[in-house]
C-alpha atoms as a PDB file:
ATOM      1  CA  UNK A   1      61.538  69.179 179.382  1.00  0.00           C
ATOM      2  CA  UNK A   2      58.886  71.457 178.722  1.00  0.00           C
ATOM      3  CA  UNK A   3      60.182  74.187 176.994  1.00  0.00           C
ATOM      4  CA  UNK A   4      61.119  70.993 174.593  1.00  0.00           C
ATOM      5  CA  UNK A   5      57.460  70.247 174.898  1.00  0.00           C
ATOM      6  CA  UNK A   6      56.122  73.594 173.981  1.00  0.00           C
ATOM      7  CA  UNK A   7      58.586  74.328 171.184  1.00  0.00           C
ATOM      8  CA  UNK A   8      57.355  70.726 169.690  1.00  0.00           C
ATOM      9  CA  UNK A   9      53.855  71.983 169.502  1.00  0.00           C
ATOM     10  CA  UNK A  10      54.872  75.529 168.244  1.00  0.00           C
ATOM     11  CA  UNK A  11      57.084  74.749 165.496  1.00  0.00           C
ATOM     12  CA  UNK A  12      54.382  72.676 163.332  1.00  0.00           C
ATOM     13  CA  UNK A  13      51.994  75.455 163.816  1.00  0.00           C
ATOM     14  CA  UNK A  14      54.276  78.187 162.805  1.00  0.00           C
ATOM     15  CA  UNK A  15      54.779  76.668 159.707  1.00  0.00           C
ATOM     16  CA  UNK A  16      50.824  75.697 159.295  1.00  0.00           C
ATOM     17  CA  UNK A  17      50.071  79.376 159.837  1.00  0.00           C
ATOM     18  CA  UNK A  18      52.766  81.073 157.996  1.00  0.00           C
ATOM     19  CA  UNK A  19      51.506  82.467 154.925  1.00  0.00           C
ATOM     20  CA  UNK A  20      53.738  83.386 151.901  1.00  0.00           C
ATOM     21  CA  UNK A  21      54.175  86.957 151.142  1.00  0.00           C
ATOM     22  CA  UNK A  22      53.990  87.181 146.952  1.00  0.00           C
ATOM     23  CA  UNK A  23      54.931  90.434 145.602  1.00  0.00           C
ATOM     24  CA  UNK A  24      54.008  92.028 142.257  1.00  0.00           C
ATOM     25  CA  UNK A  25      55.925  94.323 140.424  1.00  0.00           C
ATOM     26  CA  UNK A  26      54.715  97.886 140.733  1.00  0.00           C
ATOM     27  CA  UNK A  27      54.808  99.903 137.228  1.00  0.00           C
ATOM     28  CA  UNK A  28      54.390 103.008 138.060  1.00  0.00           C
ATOM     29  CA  UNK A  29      55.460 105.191 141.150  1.00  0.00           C
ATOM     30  CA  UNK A  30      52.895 105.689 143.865  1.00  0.00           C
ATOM     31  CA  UNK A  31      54.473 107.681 146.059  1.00  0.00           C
ATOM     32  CA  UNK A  32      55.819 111.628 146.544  1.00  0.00           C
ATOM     33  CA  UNK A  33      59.376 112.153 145.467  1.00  0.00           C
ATOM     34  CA  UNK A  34      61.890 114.831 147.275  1.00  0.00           C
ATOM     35  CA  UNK A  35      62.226 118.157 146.070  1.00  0.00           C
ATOM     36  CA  UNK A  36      65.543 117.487 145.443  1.00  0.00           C
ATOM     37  CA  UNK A  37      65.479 114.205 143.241  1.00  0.00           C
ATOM     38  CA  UNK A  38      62.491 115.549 141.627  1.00  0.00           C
ATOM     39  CA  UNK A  39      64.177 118.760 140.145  1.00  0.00           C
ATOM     40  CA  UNK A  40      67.641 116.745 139.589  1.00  0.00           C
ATOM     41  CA  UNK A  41      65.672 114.002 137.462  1.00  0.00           C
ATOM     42  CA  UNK A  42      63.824 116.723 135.691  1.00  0.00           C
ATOM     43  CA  UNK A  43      66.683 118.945 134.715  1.00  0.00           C
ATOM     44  CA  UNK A  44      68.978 115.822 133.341  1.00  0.00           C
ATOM     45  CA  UNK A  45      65.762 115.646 130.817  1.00  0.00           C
ATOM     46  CA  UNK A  46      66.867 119.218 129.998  1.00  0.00           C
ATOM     47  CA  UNK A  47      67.816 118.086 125.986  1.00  0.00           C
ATOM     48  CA  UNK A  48      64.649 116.691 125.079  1.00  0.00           C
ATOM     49  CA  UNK A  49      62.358 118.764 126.356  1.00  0.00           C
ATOM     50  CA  UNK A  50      63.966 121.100 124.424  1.00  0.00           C
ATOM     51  CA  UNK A  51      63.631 119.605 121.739  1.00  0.00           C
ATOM     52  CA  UNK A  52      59.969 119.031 122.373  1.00  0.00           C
ATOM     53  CA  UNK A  53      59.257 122.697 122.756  1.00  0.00           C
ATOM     54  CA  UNK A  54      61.498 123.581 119.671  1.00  0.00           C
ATOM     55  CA  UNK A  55      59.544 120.844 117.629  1.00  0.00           C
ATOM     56  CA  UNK A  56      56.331 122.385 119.212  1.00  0.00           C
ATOM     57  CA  UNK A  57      56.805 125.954 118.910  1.00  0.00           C
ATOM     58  CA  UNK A  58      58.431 125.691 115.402  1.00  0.00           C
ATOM     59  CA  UNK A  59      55.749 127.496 113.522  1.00  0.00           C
ATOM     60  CA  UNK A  60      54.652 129.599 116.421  1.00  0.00           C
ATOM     61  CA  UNK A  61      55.609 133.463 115.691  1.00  0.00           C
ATOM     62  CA  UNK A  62      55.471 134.696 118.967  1.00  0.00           C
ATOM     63  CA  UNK A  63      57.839 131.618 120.495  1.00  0.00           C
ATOM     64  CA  UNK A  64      60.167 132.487 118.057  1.00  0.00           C
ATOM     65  CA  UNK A  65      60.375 136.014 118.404  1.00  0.00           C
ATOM     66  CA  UNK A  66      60.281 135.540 122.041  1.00  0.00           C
ATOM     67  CA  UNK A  67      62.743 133.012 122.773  1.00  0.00           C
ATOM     68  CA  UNK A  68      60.742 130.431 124.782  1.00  0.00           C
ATOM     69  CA  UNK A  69      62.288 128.949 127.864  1.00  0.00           C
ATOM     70  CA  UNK A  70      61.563 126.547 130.903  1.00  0.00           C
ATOM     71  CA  UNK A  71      62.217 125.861 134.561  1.00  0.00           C
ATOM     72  CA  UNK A  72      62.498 122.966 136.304  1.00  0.00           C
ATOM     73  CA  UNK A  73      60.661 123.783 139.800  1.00  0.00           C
ATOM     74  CA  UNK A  74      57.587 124.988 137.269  1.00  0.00           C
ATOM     75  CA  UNK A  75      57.521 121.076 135.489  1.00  0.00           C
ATOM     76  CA  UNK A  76      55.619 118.741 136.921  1.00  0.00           C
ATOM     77  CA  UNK A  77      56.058 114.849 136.756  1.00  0.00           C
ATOM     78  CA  UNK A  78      52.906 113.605 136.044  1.00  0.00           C
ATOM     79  CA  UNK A  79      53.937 109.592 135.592  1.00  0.00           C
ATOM     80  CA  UNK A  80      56.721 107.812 136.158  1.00  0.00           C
ATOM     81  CA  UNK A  81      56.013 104.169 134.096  1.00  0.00           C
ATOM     82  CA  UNK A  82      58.890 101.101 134.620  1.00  0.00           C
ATOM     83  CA  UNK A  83      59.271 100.107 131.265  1.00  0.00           C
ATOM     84  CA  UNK A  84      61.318  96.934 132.012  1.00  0.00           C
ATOM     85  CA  UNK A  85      62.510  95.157 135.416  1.00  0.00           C
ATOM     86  CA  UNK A  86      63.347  97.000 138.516  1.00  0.00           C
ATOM     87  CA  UNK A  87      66.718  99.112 137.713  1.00  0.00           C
ATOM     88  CA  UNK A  88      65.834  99.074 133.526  1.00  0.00           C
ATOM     89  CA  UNK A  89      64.190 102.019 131.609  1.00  0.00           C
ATOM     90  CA  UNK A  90      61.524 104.108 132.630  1.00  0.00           C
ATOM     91  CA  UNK A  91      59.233 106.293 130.819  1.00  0.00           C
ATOM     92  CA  UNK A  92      58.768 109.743 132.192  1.00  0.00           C
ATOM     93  CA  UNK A  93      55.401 111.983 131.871  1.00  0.00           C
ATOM     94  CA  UNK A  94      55.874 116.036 132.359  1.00  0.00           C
ATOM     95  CA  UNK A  95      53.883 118.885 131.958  1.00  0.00           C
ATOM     96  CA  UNK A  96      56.217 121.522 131.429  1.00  0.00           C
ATOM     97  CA  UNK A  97      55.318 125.629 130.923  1.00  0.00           C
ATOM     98  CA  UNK A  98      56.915 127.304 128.656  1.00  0.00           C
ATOM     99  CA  UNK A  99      57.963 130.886 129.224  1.00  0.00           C
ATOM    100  CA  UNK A 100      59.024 133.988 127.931  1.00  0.00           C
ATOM    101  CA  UNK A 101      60.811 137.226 129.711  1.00  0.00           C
ATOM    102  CA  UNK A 102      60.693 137.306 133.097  1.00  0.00           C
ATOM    103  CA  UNK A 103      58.498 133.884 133.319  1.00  0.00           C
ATOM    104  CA  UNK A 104      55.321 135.365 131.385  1.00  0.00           C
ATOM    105  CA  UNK A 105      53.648 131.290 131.097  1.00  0.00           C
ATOM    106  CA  UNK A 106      52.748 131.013 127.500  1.00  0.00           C
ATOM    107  CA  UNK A 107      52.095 127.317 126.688  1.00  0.00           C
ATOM    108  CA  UNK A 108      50.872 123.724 128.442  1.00  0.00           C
ATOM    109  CA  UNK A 109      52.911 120.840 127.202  1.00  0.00           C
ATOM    110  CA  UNK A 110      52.792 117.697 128.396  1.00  0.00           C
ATOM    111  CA  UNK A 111      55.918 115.605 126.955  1.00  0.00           C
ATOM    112  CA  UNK A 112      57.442 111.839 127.821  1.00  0.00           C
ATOM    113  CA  UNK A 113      60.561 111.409 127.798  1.00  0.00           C
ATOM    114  CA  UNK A 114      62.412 108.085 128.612  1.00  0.00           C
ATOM    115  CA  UNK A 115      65.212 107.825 131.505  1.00  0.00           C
ATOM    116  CA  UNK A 116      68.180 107.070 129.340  1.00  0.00           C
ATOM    117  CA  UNK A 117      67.308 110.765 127.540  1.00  0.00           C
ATOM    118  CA  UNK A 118      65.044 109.585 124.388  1.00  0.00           C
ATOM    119  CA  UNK A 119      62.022 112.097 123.435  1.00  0.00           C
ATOM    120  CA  UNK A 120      59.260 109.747 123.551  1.00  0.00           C
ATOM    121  CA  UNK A 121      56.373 111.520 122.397  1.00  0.00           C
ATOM    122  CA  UNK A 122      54.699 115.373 123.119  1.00  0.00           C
ATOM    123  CA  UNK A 123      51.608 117.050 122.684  1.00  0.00           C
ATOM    124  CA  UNK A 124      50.728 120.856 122.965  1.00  0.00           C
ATOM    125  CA  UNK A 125      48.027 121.306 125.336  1.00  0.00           C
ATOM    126  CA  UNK A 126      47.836 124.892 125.381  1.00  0.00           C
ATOM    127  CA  UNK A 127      48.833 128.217 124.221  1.00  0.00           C
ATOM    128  CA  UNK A 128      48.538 131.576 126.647  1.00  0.00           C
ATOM    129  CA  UNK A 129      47.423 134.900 124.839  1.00  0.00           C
ATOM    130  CA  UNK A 130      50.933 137.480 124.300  1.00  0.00           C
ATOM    131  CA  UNK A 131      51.456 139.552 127.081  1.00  0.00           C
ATOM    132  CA  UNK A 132      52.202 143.351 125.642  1.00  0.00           C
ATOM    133  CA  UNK A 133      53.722 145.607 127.881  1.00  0.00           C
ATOM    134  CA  UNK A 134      53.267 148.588 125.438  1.00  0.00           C
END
């Protein structure tokens, strides 16, 4: 009888004291990312950020005659923005370094791109002097 007793008194203050737990969508990530999903995400973006630097380095005479490449361990993601609801689009933020010859850094770019592979937008940020080996 007075377990009956004590689990009369209990219940009503259980559910006196139980607070509701309301959670609000988070927009952008907060937290460190693998290695591995980090460079996977960043090298599915391969197509537009190439298009980025092509668009960036278009009247640049040195990335021309250079060939200008990137890497994905040397791109950083800077901001990762949830565009709509949980499992929709997200908007990416890199700064990638683009390179020439055996990785000689010559430029800063920082470039968004969104998830589903659309070049958001891109701005140069900066350009390295020429490296000559002569």
């Amino acid at each position: 009888m007075k377990n009956y007793v004590v689990l009369w008194f209990l219940i009503p203050l259980l559910m006196i004291f139980n607070s509701s737990v309301y959670s609000q969508t988070i927009n952008e990530t907060d937290t460190e990312l693998c290695d591995a999903f980090k460079y996977a995400l960043i090298r599915s973006l391969g197509e537009p950020i190439d298009r980025a630097i092509a668009e960036i380095y278009k009247d640049d005479e040195v990335a021309q005659e250079e060939g200008l490449t990137w890497a994905t361990y040397d791109t950083e993601i800077l901001k990762i923005k949830q565009l709509y609801g949980v499992g929709g689009l997200y908007e990416i933020t890199l700064k990638v370094h683009p390179y020439y010859r055996a990785h000689i850094t010559y430029g800063e770019d920082k470039i968004v791109v969104s998830s589903d592979g659309e070049l958001i937008d891109y701005e140069h940020l900066k350009t390295y002097p020429k490296v000559d080996f002569n």
